[in-house]
N, C-alpha and C. Protein backbone atom coordinates (compact mmCIF):
# COMPACT_ATOMS: atom_id res chain seq x y z
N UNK A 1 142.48 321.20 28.77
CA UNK A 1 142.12 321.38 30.17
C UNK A 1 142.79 322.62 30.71
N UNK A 2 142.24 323.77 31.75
CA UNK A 2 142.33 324.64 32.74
C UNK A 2 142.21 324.42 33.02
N UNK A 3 143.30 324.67 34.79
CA UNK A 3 142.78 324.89 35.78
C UNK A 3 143.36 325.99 36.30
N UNK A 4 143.00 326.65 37.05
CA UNK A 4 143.28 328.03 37.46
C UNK A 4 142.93 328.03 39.02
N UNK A 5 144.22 328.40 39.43
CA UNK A 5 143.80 328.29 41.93
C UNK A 5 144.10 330.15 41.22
N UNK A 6 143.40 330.57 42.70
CA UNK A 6 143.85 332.14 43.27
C UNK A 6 143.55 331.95 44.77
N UNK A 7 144.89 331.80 45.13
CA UNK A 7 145.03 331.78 46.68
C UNK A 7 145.23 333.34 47.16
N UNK A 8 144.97 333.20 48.84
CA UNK A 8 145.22 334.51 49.34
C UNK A 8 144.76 334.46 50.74
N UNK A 9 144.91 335.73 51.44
CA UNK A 9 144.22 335.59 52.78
C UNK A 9 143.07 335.88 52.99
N UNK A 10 141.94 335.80 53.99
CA UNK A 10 140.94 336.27 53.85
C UNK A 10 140.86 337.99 53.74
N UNK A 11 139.72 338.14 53.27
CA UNK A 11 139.89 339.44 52.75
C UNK A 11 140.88 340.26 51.71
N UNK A 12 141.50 339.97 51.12
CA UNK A 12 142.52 339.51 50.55
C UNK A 12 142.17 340.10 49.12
N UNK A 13 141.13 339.93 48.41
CA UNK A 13 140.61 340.18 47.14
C UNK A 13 140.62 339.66 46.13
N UNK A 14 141.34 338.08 47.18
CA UNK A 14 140.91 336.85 45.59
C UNK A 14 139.92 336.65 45.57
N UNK A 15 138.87 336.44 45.63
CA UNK A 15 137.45 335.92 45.32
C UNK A 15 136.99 336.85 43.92
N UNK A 16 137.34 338.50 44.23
CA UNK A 16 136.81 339.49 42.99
C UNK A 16 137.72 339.33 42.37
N UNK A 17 138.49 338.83 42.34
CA UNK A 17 139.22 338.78 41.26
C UNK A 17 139.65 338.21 40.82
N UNK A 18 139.47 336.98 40.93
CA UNK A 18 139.35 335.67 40.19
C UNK A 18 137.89 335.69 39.59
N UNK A 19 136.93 336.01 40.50
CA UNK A 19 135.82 336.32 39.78
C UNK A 19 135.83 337.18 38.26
N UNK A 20 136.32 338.44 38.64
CA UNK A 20 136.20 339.22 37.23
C UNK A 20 137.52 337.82 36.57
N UNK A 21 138.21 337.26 36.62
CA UNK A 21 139.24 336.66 35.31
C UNK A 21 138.34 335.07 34.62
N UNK A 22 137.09 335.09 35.75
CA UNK A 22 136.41 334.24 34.72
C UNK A 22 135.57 334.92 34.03
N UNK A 23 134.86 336.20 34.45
CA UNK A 23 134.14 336.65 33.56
C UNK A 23 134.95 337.01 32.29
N UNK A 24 136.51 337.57 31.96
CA UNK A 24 136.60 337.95 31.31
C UNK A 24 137.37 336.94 30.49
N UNK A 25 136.88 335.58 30.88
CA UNK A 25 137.26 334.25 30.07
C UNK A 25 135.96 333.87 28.75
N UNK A 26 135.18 333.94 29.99
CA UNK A 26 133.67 333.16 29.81
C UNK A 26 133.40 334.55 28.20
N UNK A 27 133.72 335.54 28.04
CA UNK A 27 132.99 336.70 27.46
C UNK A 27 134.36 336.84 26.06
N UNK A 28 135.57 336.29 25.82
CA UNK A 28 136.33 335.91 25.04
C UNK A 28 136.07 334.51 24.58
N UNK A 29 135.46 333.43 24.83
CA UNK A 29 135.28 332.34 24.72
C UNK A 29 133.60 332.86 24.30
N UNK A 30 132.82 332.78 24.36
CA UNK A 30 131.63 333.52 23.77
C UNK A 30 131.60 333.85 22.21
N UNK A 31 132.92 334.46 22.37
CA UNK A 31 132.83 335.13 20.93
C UNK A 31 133.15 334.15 19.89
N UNK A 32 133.64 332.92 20.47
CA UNK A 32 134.16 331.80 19.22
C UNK A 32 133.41 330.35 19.10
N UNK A 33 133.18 330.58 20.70
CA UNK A 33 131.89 329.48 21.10
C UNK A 33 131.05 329.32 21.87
N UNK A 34 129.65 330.30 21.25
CA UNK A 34 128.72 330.59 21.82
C UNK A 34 127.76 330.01 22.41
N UNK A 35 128.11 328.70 23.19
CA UNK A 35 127.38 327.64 23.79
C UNK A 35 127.77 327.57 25.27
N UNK A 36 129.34 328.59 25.18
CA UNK A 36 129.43 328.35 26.82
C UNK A 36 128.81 329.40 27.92
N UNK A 37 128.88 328.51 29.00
CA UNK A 37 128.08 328.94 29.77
C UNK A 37 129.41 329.20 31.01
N UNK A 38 128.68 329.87 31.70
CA UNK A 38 129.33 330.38 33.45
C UNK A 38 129.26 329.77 34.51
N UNK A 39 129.16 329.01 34.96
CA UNK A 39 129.09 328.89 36.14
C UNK A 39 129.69 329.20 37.62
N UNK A 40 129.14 329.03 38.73
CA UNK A 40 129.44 329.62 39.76
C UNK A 40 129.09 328.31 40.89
N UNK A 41 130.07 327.59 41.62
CA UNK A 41 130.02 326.43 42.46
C UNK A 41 130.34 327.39 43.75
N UNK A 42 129.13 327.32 44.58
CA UNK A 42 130.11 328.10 45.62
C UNK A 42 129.67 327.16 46.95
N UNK A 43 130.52 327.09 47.78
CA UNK A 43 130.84 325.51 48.87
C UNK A 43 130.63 326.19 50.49
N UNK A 44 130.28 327.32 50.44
CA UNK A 44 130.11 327.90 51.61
C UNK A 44 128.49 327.45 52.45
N UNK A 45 128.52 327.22 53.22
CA UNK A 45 127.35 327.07 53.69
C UNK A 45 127.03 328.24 55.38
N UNK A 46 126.04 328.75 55.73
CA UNK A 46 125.11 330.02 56.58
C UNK A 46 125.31 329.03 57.99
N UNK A 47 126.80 328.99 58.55
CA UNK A 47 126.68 328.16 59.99
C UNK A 47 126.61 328.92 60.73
N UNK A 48 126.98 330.45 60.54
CA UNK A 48 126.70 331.71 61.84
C UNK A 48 126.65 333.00 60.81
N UNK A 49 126.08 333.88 61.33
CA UNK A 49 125.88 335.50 60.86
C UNK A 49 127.47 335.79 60.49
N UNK A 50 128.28 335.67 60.76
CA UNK A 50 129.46 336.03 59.93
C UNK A 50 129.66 335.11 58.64
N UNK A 51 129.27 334.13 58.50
CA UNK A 51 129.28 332.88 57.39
C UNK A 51 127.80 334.14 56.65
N UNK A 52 127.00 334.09 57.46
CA UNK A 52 126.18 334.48 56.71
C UNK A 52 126.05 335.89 55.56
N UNK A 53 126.75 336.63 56.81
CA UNK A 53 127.00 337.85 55.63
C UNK A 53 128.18 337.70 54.69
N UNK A 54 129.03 336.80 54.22
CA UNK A 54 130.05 336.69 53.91
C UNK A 54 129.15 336.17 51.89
N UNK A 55 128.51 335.23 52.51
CA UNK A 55 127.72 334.39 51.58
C UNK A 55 126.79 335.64 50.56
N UNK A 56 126.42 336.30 51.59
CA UNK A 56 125.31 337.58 50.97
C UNK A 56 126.52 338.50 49.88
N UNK A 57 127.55 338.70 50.60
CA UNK A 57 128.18 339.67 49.91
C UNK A 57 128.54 339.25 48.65
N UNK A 58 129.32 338.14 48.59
CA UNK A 58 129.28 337.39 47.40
C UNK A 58 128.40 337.04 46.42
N UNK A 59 127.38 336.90 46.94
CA UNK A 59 126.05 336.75 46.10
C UNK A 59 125.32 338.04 45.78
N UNK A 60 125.80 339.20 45.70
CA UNK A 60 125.49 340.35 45.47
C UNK A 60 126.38 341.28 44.52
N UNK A 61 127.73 340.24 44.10
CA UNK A 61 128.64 340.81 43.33
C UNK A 61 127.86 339.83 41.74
N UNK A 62 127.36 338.41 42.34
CA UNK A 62 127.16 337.55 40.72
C UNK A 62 125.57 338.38 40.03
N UNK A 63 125.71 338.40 38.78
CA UNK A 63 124.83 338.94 37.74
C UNK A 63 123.75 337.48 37.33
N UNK A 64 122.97 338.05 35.94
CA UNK A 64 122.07 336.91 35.71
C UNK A 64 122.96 336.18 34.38
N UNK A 65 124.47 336.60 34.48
CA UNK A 65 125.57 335.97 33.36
C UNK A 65 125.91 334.43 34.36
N UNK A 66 125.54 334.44 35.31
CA UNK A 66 126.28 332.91 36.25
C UNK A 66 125.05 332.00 35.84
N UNK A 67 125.25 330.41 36.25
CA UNK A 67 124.77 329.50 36.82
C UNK A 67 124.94 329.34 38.06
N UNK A 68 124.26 329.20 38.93
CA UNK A 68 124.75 329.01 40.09
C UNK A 68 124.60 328.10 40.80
N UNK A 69 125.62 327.11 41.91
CA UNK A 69 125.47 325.91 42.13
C UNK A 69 125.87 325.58 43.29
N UNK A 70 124.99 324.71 44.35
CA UNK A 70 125.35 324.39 45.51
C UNK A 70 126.08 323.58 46.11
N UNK A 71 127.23 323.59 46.58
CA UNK A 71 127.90 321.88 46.60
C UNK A 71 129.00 322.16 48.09
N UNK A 72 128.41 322.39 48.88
CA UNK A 72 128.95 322.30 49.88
C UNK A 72 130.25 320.70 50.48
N UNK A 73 129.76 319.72 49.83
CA UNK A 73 130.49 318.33 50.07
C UNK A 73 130.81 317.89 48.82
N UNK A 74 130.04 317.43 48.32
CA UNK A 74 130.25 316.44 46.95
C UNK A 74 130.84 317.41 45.71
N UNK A 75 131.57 318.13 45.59
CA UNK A 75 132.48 318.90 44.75
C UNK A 75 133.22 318.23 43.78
N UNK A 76 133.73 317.30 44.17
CA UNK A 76 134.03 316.97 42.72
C UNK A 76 132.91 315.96 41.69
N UNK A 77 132.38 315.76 42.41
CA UNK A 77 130.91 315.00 41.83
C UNK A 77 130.30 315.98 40.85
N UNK A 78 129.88 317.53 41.48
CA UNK A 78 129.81 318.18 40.89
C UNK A 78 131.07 318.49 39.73
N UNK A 79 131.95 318.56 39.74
CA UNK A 79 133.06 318.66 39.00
C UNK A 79 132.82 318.00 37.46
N UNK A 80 132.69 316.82 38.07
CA UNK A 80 132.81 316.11 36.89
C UNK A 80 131.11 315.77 35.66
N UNK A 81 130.76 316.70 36.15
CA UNK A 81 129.27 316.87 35.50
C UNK A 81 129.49 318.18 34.22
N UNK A 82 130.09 318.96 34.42
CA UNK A 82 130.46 320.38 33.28
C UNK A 82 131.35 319.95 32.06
N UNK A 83 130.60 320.55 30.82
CA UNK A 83 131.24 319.93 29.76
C UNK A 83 131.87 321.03 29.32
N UNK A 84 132.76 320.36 28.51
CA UNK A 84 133.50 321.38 27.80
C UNK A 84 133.33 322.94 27.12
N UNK A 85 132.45 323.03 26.94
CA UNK A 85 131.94 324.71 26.65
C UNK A 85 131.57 325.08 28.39
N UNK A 86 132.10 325.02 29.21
CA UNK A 86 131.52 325.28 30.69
C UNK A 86 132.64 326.37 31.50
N UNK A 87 132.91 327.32 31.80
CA UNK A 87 133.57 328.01 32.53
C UNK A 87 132.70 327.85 34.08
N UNK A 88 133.73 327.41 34.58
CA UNK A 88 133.49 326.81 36.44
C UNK A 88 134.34 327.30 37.36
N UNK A 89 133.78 328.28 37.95
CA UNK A 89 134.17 328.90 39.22
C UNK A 89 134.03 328.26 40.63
N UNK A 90 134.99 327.89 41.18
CA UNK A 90 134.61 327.37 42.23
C UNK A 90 135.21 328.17 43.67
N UNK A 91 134.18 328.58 44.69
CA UNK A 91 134.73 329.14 45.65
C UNK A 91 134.00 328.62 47.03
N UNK A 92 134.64 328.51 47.50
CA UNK A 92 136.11 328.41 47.77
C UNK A 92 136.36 327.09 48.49
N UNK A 93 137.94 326.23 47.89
CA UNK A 93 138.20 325.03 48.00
C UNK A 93 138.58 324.66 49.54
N UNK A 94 138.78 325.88 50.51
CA UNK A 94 139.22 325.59 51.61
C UNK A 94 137.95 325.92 52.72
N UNK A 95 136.91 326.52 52.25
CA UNK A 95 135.40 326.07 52.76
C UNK A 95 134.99 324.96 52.40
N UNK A 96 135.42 324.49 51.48
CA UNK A 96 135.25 323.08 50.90
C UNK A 96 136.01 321.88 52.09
N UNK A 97 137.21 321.91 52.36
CA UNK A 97 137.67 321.20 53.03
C UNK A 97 137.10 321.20 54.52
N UNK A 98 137.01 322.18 54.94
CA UNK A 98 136.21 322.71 56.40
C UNK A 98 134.74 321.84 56.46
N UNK A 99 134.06 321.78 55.35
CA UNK A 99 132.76 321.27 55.30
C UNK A 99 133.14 319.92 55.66
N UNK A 100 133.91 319.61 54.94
CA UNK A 100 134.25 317.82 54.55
C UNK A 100 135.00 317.34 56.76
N UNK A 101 135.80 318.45 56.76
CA UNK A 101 136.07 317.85 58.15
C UNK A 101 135.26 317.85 59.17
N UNK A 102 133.95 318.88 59.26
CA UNK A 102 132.90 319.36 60.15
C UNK A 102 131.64 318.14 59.98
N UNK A 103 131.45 317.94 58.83
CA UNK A 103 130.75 316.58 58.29
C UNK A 103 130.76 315.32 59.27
N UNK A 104 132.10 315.29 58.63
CA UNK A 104 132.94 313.83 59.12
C UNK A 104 133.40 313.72 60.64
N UNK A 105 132.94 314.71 61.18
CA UNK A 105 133.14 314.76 62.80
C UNK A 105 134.30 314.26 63.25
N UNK A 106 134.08 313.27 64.53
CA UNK A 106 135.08 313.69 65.23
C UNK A 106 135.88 311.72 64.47
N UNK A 107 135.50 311.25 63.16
CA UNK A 107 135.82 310.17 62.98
C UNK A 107 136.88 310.28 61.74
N UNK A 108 136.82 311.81 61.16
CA UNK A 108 137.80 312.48 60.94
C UNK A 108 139.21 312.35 60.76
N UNK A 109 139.95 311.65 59.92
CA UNK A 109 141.46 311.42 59.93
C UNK A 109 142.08 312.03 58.96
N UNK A 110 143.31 311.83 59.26
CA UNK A 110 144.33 312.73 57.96
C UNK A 110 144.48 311.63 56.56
N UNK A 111 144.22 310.29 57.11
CA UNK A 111 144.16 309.43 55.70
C UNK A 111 142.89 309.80 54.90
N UNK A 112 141.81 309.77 55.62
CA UNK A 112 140.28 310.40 54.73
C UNK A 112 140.28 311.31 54.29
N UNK A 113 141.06 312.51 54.91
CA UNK A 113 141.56 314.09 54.07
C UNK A 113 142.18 314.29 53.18
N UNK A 114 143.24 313.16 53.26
CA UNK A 114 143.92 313.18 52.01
C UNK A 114 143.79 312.46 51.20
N UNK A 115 142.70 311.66 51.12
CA UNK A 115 141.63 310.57 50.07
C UNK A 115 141.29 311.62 49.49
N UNK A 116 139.99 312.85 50.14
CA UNK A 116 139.99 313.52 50.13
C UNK A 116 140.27 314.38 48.88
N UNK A 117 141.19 314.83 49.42
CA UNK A 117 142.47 315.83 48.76
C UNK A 117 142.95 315.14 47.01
N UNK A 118 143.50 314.01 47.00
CA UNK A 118 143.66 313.35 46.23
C UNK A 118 142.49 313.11 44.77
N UNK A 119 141.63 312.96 45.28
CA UNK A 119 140.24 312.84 44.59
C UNK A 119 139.71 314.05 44.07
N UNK A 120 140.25 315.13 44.64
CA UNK A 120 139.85 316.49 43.85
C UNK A 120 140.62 316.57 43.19
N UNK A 121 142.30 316.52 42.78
CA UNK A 121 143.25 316.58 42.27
C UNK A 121 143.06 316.01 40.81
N UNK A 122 142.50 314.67 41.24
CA UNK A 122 142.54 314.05 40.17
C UNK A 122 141.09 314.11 39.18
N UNK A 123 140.12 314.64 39.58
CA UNK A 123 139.44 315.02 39.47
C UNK A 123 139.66 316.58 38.15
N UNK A 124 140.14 317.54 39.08
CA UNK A 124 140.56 318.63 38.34
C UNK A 124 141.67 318.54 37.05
N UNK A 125 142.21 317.14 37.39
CA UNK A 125 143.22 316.76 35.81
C UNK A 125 142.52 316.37 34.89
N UNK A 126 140.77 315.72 35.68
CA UNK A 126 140.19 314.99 34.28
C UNK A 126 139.12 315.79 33.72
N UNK A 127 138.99 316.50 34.30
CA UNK A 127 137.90 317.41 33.48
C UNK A 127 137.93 318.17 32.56
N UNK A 128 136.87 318.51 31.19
CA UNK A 128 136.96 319.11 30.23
C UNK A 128 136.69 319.85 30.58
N UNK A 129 136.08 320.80 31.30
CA UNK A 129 135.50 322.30 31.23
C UNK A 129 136.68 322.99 31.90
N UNK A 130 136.77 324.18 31.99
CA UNK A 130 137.50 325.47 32.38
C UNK A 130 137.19 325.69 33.83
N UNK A 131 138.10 325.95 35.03
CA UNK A 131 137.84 325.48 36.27
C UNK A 131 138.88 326.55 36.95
N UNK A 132 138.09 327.35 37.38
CA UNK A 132 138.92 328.68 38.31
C UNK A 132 138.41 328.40 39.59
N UNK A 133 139.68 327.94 40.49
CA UNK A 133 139.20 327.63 41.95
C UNK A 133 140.19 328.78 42.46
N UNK A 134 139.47 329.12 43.84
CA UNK A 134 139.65 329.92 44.95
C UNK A 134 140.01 329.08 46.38
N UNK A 135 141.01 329.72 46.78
CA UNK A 135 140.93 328.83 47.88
C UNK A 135 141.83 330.06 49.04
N UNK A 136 141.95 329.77 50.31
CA UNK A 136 142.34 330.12 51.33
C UNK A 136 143.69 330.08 51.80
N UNK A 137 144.98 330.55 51.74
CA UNK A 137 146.16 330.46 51.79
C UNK A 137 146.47 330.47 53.51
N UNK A 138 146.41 329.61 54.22
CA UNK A 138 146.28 329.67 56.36
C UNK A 138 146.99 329.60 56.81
N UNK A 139 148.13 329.29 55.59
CA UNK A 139 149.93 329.08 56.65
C UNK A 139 150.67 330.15 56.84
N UNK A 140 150.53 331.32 56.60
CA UNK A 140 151.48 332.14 56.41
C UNK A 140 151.48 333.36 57.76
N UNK A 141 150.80 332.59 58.40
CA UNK A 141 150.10 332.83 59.93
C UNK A 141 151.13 332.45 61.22
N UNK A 142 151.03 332.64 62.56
CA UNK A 142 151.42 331.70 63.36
C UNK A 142 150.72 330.14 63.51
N UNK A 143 151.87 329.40 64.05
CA UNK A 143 150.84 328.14 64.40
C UNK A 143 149.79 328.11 65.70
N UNK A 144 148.72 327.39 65.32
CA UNK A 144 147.12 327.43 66.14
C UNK A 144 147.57 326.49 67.33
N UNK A 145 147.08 327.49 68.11
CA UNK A 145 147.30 326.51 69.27
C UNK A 145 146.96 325.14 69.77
N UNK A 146 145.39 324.59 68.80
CA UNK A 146 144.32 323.92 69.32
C UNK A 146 144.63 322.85 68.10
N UNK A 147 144.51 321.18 68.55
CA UNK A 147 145.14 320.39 67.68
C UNK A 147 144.43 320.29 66.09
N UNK A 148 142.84 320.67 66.45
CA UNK A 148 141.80 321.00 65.37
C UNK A 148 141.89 321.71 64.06
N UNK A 149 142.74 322.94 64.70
CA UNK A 149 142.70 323.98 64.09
C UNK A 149 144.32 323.81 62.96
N UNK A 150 145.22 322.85 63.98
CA UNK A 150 146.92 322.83 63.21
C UNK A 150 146.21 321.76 62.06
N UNK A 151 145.34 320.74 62.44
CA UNK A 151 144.57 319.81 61.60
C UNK A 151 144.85 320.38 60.12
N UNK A 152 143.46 321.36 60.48
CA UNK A 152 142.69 322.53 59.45
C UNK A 152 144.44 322.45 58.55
N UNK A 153 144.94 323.52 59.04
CA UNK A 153 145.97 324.47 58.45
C UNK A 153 146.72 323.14 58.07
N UNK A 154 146.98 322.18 58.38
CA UNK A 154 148.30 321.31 57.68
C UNK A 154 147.33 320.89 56.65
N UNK A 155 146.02 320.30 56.75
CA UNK A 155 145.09 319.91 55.27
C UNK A 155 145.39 320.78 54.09
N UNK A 156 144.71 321.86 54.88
CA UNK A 156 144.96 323.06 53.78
C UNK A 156 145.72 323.72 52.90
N UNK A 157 146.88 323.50 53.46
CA UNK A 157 148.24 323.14 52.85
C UNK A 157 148.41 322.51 52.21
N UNK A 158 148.15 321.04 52.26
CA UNK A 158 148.40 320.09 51.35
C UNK A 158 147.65 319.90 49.93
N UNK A 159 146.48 320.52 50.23
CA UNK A 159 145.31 320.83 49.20
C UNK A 159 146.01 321.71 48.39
N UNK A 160 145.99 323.26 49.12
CA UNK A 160 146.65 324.03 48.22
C UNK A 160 147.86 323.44 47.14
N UNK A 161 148.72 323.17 47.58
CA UNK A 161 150.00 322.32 47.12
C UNK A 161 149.48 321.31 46.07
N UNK A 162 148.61 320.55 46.25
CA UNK A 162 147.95 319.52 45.11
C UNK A 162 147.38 320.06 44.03
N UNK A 163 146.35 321.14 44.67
CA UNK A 163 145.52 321.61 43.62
C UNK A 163 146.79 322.34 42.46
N UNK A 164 147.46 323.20 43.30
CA UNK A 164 148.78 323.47 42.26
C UNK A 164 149.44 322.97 41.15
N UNK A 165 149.70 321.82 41.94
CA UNK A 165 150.65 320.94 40.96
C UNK A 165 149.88 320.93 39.67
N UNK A 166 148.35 320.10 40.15
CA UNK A 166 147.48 320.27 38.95
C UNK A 166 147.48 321.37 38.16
N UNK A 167 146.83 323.10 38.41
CA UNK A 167 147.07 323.97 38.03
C UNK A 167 148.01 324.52 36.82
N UNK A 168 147.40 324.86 35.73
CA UNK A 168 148.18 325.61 34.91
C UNK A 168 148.85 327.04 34.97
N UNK A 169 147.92 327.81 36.07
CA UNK A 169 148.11 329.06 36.52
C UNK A 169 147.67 329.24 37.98
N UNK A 170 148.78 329.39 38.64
CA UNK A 170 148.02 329.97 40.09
C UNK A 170 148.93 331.29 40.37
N UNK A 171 148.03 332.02 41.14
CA UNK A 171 147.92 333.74 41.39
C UNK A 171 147.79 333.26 42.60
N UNK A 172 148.50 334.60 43.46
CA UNK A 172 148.64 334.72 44.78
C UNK A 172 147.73 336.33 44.71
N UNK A 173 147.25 336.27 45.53
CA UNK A 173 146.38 337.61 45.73
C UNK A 173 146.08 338.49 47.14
N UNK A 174 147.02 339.26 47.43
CA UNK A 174 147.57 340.23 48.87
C UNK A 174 146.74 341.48 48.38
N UNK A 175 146.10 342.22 49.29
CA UNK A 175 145.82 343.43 49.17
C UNK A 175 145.19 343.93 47.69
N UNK A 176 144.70 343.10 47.78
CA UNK A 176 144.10 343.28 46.02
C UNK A 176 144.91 343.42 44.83
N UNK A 177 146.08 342.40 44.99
CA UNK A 177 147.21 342.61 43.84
C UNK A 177 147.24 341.42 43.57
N UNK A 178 147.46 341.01 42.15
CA UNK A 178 147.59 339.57 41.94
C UNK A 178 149.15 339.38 41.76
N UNK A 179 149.31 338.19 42.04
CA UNK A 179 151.10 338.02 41.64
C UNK A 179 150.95 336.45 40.93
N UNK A 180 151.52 336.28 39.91
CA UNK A 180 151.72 335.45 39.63
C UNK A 180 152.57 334.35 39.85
N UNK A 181 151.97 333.29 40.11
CA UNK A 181 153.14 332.59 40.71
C UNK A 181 153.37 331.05 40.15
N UNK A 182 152.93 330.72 38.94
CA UNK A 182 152.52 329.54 38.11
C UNK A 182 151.88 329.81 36.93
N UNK A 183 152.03 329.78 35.36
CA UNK A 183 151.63 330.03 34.25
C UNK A 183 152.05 331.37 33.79
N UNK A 184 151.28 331.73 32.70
CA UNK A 184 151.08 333.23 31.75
C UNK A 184 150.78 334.14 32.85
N UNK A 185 151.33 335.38 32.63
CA UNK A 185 150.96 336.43 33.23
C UNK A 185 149.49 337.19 33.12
């Protein structure tokens, strides 16, 4: 089992570059077992013209080397469907969480988030395929004024932190630099 986080801020330049470290997984793994495939899970969903061009841009960096796959909620459902010859990109885990709280409206609790939370975790320990998640690093900010938003950022946190533990390698990614901060260099 892999798993691989690349946290960072927005804009930040984890997404390309976690992107290129699965391509240049998926294309070493090729050469010994030529059954695997690429995939691309991406959890974002078109709720306003900034969501929207965000989605475009990204989808203008993937080639006809991806699978590509929609899973705005049910993510680890999807998860647990990729077999072992499968390189799985998933972006991004903290649009992922946003979906799950926007969903779940205003009935929404920190025990269901961290059901939640928990269930991807364990999820990402049981899977055979190769699993490079992206996610959103929100704490390193001031605190949000609005109780919604401290919500957001304490979830997100805790996710990050889980998905970690799981993690064999997680990269921090500032200004288009990766730093390693968990596994092989």
């Amino acid at each position: 089992m892999t798993v691989q986080l690349y946290l960072g801020g927005a804009r930040s330049g984890k997404s390309g570059y976690a992107e290129q470290q699965a391509i240049e997984l998926y294309h070493k793994r090729r050469l010994t077992e030529p059954d695997t495939r690429l995939h691309y899970v991406a959890t974002g969903e078109p709720f306003d013209d900034g969501m929207k061009e965000r989605i475009r841009l990204h989808q203008e960096r993937r080639d006809g080397q991806w699978v590509n796959h929609e899973h705005p909620l049910k993510l680890t459902e999807a998860l647990r469907q990729f077999s072992p010859h499968d390189i799985v990109f998933v972006d991004c885990l903290s649009v992922w969480l946003n979906n799950v709280i926007h969903y779940k409206g205003d009935t929404v609790d920190s025990a269901f988030l961290r059901a939640q939370i928990e269930e991807l975790a364990e999820t990402l320990r049981e899977v055979e395929c190769k699993v490079l998640c992206v996610s959103t690093e929100v704490g390193l900010g001031i605190i949000p004024m609005n109780a919604l938003s401290r919500f957001y950022v304490d979830h997100a946190g805790w996710m990050n932190q889980a998905v970690a533990a799981v993690a064999d390698r997680v990269v921090m990614v500032a200004a288009g630099l990766p730093m390693v901060l968990k596994g092989e260099g």
